[in-house]
ModelCIF file with pLDDT and N, C-alpha, C, O atoms, coordinates in Angstrom:
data_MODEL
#
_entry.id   MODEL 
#
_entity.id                         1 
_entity.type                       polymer 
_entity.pdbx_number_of_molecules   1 
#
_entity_poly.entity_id                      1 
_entity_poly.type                           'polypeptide(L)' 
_entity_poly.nstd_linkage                   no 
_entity_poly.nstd_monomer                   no 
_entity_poly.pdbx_seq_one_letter_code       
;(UNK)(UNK)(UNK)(UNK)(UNK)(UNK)(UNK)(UNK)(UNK)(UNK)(UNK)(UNK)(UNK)(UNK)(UNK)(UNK)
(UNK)(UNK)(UNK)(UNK)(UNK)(UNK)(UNK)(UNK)(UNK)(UNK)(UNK)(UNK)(UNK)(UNK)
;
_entity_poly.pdbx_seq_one_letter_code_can   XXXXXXXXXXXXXXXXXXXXXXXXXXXXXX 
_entity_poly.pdbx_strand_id                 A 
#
loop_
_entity_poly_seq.entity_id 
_entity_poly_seq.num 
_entity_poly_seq.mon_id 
_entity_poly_seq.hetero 
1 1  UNK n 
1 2  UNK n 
1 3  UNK n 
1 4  UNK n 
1 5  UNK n 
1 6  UNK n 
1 7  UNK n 
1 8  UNK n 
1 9  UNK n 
1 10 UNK n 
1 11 UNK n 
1 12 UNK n 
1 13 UNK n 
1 14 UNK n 
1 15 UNK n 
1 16 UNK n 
1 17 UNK n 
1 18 UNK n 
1 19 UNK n 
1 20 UNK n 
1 21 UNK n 
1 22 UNK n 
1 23 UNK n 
1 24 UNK n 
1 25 UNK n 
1 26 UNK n 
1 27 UNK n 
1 28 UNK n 
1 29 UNK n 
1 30 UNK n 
#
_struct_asym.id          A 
_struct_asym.entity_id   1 
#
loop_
_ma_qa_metric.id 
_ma_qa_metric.mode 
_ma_qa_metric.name 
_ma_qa_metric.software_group_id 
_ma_qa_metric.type 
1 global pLDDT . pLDDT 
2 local  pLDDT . pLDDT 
#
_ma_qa_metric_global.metric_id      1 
_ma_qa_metric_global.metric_value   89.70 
_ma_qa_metric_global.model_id       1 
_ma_qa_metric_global.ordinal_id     1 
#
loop_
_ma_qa_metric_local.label_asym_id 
_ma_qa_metric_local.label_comp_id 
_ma_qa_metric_local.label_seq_id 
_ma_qa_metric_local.metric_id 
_ma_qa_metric_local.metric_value 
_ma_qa_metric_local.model_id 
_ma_qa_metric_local.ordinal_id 
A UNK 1  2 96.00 1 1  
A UNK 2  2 96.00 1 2  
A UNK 3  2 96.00 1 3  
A UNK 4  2 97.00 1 4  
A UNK 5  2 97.00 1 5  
A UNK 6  2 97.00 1 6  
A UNK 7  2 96.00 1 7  
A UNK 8  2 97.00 1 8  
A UNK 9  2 94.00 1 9  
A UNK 10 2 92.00 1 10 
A UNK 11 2 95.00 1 11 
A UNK 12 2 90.00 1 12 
A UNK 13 2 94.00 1 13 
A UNK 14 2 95.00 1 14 
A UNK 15 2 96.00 1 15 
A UNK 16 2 94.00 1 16 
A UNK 17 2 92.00 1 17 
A UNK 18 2 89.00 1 18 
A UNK 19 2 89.00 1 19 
A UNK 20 2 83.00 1 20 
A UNK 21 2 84.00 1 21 
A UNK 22 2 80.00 1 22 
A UNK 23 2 66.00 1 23 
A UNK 24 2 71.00 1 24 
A UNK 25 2 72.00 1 25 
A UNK 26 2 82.00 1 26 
A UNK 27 2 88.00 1 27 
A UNK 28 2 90.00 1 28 
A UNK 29 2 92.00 1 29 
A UNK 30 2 91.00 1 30 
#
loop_
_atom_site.group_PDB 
_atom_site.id 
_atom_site.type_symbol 
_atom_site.label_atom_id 
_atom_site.label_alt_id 
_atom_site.label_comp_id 
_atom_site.label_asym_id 
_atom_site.label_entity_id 
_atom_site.label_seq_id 
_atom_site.pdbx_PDB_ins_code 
_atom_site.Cartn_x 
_atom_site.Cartn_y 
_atom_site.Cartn_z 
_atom_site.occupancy 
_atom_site.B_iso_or_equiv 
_atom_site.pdbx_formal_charge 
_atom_site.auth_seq_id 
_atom_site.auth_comp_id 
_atom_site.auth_asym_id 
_atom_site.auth_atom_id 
_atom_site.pdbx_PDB_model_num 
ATOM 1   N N  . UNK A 1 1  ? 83.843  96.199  101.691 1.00 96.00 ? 1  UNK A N  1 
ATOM 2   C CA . UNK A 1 1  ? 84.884  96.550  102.664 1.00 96.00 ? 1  UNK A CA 1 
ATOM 3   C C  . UNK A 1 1  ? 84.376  97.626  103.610 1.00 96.00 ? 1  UNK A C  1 
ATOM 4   O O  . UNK A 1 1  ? 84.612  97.494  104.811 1.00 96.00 ? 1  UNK A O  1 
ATOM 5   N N  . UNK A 1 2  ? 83.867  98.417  103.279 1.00 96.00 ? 2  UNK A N  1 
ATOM 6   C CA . UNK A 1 2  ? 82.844  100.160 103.963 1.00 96.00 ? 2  UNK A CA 1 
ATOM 7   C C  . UNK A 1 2  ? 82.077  99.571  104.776 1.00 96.00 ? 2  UNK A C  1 
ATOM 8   O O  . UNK A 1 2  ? 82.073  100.033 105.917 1.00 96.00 ? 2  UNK A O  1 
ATOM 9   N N  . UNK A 1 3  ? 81.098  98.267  104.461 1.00 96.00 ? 3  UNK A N  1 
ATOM 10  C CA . UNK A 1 3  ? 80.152  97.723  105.577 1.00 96.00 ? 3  UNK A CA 1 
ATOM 11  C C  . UNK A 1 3  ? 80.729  96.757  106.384 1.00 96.00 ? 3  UNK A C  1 
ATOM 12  O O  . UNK A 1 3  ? 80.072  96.318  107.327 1.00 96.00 ? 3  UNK A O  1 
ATOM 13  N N  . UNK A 1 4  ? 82.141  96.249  106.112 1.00 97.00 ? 4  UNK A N  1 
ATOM 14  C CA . UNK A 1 4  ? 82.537  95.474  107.116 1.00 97.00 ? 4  UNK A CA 1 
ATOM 15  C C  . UNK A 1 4  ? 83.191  96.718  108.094 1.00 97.00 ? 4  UNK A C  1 
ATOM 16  O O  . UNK A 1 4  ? 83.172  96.492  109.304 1.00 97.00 ? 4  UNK A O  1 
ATOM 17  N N  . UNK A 1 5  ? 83.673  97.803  107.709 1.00 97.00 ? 5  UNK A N  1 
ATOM 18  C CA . UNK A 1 5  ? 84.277  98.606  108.678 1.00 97.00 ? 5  UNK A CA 1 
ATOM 19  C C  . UNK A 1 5  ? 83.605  99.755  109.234 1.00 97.00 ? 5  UNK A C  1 
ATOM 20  O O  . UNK A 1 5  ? 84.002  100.675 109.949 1.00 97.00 ? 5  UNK A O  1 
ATOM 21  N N  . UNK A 1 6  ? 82.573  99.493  108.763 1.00 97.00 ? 6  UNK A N  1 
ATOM 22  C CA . UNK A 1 6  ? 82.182  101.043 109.619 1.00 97.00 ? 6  UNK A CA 1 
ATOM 23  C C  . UNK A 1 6  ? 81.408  101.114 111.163 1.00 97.00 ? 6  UNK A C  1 
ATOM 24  O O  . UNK A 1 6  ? 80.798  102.006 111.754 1.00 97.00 ? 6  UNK A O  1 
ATOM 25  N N  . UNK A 1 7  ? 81.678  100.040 111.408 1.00 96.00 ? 7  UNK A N  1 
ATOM 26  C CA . UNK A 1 7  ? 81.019  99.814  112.741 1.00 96.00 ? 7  UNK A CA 1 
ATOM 27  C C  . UNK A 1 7  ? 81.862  100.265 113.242 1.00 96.00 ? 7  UNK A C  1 
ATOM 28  O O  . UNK A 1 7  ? 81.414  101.023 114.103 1.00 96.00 ? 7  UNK A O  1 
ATOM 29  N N  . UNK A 1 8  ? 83.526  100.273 113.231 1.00 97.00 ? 8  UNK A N  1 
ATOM 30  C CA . UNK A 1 8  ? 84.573  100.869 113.785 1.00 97.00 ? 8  UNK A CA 1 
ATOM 31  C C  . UNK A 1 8  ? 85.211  102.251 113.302 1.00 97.00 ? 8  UNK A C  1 
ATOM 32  O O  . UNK A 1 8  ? 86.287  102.692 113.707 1.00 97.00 ? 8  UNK A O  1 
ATOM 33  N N  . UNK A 1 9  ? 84.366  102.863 112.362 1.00 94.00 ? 9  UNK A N  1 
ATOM 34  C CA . UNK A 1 9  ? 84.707  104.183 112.622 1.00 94.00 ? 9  UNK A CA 1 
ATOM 35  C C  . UNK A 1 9  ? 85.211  105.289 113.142 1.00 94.00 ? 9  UNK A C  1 
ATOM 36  O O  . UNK A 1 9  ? 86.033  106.188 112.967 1.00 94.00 ? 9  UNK A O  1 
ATOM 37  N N  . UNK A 1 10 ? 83.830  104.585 114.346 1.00 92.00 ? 10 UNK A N  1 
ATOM 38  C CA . UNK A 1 10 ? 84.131  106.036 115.293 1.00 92.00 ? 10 UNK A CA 1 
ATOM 39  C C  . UNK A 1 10 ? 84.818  105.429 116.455 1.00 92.00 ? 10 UNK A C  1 
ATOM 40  O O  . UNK A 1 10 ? 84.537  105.768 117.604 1.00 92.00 ? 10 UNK A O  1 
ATOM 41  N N  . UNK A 1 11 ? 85.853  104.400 116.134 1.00 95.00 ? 11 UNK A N  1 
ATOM 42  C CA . UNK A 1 11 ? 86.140  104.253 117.454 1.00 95.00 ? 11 UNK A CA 1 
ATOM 43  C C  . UNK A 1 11 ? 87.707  105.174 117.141 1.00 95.00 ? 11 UNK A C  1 
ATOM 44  O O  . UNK A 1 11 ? 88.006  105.863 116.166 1.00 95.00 ? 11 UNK A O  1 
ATOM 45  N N  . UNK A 1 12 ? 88.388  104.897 118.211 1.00 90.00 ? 12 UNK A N  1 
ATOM 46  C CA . UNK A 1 12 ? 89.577  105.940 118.023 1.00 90.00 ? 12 UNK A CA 1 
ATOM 47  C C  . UNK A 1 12 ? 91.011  104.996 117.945 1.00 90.00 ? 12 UNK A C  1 
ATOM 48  O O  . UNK A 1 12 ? 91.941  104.954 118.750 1.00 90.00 ? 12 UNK A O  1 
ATOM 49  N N  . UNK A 1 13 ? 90.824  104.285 116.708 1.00 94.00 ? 13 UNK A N  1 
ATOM 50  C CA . UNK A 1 13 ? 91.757  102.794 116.696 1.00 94.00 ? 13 UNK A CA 1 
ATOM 51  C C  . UNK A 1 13 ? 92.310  103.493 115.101 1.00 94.00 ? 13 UNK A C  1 
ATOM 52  O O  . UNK A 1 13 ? 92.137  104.707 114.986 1.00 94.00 ? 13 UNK A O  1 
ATOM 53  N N  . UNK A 1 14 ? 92.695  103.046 114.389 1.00 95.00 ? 14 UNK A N  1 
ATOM 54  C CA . UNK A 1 14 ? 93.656  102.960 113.151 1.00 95.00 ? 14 UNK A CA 1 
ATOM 55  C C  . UNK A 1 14 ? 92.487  101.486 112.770 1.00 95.00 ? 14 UNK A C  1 
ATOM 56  O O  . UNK A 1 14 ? 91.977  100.590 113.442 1.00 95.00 ? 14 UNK A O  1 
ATOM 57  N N  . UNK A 1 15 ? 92.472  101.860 111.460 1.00 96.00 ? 15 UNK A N  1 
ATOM 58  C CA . UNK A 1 15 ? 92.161  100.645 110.277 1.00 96.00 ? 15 UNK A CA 1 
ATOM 59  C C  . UNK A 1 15 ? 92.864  101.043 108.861 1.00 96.00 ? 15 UNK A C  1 
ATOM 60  O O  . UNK A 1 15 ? 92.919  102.085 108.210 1.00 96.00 ? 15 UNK A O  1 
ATOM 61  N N  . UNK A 1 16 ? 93.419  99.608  108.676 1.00 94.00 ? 16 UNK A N  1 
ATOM 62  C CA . UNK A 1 16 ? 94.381  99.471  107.567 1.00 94.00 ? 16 UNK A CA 1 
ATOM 63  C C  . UNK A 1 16 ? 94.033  98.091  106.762 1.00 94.00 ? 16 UNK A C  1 
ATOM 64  O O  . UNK A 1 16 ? 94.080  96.919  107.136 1.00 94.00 ? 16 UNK A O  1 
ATOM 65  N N  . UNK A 1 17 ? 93.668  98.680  105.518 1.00 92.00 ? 17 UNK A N  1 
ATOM 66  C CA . UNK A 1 17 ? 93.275  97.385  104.483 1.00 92.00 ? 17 UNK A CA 1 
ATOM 67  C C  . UNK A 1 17 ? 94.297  97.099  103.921 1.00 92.00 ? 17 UNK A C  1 
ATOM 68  O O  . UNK A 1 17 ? 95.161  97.933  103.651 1.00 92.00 ? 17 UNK A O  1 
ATOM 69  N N  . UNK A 1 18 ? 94.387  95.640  103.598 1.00 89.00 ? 18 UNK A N  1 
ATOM 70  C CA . UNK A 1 18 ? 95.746  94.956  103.275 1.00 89.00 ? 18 UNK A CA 1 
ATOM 71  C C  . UNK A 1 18 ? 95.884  93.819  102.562 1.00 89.00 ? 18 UNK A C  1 
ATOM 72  O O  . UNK A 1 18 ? 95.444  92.687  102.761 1.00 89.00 ? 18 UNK A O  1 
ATOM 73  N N  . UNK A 1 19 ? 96.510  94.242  101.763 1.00 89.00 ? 19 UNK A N  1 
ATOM 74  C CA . UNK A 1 19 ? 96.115  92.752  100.657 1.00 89.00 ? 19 UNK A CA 1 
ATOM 75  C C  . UNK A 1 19 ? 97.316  92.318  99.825  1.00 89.00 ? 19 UNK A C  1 
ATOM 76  O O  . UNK A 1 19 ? 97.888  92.942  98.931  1.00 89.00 ? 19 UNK A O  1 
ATOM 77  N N  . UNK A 1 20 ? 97.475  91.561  100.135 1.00 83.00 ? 20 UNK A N  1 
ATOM 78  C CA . UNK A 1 20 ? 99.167  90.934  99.576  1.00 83.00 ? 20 UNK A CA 1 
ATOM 79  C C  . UNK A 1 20 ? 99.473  90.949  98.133  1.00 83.00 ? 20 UNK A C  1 
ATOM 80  O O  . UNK A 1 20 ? 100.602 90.682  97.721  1.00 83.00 ? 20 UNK A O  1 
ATOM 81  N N  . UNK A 1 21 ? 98.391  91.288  97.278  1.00 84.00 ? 21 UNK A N  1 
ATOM 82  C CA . UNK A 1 21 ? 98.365  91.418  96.231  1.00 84.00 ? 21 UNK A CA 1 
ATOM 83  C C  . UNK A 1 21 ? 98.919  93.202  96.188  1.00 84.00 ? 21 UNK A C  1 
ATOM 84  O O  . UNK A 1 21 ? 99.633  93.434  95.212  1.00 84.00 ? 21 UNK A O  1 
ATOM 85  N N  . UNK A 1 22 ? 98.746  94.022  96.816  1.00 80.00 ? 22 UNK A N  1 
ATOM 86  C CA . UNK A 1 22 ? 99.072  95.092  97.166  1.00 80.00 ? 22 UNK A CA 1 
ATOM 87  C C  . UNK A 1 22 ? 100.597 95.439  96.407  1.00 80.00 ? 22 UNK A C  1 
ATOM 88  O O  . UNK A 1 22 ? 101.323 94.683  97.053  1.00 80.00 ? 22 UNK A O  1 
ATOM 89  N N  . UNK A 1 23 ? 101.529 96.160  95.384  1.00 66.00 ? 23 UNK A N  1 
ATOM 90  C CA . UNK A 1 23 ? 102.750 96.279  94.943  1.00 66.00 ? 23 UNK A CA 1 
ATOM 91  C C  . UNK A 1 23 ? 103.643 97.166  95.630  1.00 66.00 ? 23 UNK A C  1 
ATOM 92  O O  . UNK A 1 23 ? 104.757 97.431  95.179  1.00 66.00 ? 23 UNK A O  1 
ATOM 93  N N  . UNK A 1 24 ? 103.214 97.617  96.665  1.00 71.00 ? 24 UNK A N  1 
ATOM 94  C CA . UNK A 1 24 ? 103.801 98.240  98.170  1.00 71.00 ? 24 UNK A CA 1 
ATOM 95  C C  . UNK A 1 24 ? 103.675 98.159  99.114  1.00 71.00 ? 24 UNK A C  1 
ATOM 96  O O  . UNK A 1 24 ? 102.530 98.451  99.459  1.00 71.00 ? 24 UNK A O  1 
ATOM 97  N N  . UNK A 1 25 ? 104.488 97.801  100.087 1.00 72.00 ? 25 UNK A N  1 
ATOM 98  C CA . UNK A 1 25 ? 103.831 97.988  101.391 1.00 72.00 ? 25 UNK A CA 1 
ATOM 99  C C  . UNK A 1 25 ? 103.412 98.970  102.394 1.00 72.00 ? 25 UNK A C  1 
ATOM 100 O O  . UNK A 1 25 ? 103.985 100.050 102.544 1.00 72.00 ? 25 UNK A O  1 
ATOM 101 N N  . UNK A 1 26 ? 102.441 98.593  103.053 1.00 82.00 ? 26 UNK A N  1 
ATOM 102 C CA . UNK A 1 26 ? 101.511 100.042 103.652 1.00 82.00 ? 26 UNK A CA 1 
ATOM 103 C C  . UNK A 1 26 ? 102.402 101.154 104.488 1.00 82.00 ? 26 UNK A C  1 
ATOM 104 O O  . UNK A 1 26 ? 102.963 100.832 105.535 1.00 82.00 ? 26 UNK A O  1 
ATOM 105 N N  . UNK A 1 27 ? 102.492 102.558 103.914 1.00 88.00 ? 27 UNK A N  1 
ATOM 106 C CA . UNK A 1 27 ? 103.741 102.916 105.172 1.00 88.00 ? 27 UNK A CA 1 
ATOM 107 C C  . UNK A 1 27 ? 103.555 103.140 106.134 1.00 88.00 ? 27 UNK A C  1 
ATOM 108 O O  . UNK A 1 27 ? 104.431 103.344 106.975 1.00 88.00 ? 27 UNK A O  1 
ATOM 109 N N  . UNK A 1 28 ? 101.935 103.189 106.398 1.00 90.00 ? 28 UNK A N  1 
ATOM 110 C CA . UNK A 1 28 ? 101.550 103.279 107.924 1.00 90.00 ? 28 UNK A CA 1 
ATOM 111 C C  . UNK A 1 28 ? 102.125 102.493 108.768 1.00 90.00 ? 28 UNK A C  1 
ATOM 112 O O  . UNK A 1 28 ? 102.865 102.741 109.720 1.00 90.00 ? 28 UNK A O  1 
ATOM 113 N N  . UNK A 1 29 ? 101.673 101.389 108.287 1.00 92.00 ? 29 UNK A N  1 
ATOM 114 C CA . UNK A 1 29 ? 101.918 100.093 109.109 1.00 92.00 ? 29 UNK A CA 1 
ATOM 115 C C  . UNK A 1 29 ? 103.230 99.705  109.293 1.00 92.00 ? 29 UNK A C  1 
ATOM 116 O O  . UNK A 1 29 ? 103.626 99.029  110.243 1.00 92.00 ? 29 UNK A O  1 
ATOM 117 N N  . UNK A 1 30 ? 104.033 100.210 108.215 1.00 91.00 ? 30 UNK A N  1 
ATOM 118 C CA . UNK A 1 30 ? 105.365 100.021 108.568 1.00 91.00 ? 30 UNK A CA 1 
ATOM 119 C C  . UNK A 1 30 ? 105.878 101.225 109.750 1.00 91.00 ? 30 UNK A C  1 
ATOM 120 O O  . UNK A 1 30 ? 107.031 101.214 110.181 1.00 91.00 ? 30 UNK A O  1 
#
């Protein structure tokens, strides 16, 4: 997951991992 995202690091965006298997939902994203 670290080497698929770190090309976007440094950009100045939000990244949020998400997985429906997840037993809450993200409150960011909400």
């Amino acid at each position: 997951i670290e080497q698929l995202l770190e090309p976007y690091r440094k950009l100045n965006i939000e990244i949020i991992p998400f997985s429906i298997k997840d037993e809450t939902a993200n409150p960011r994203l909400l």
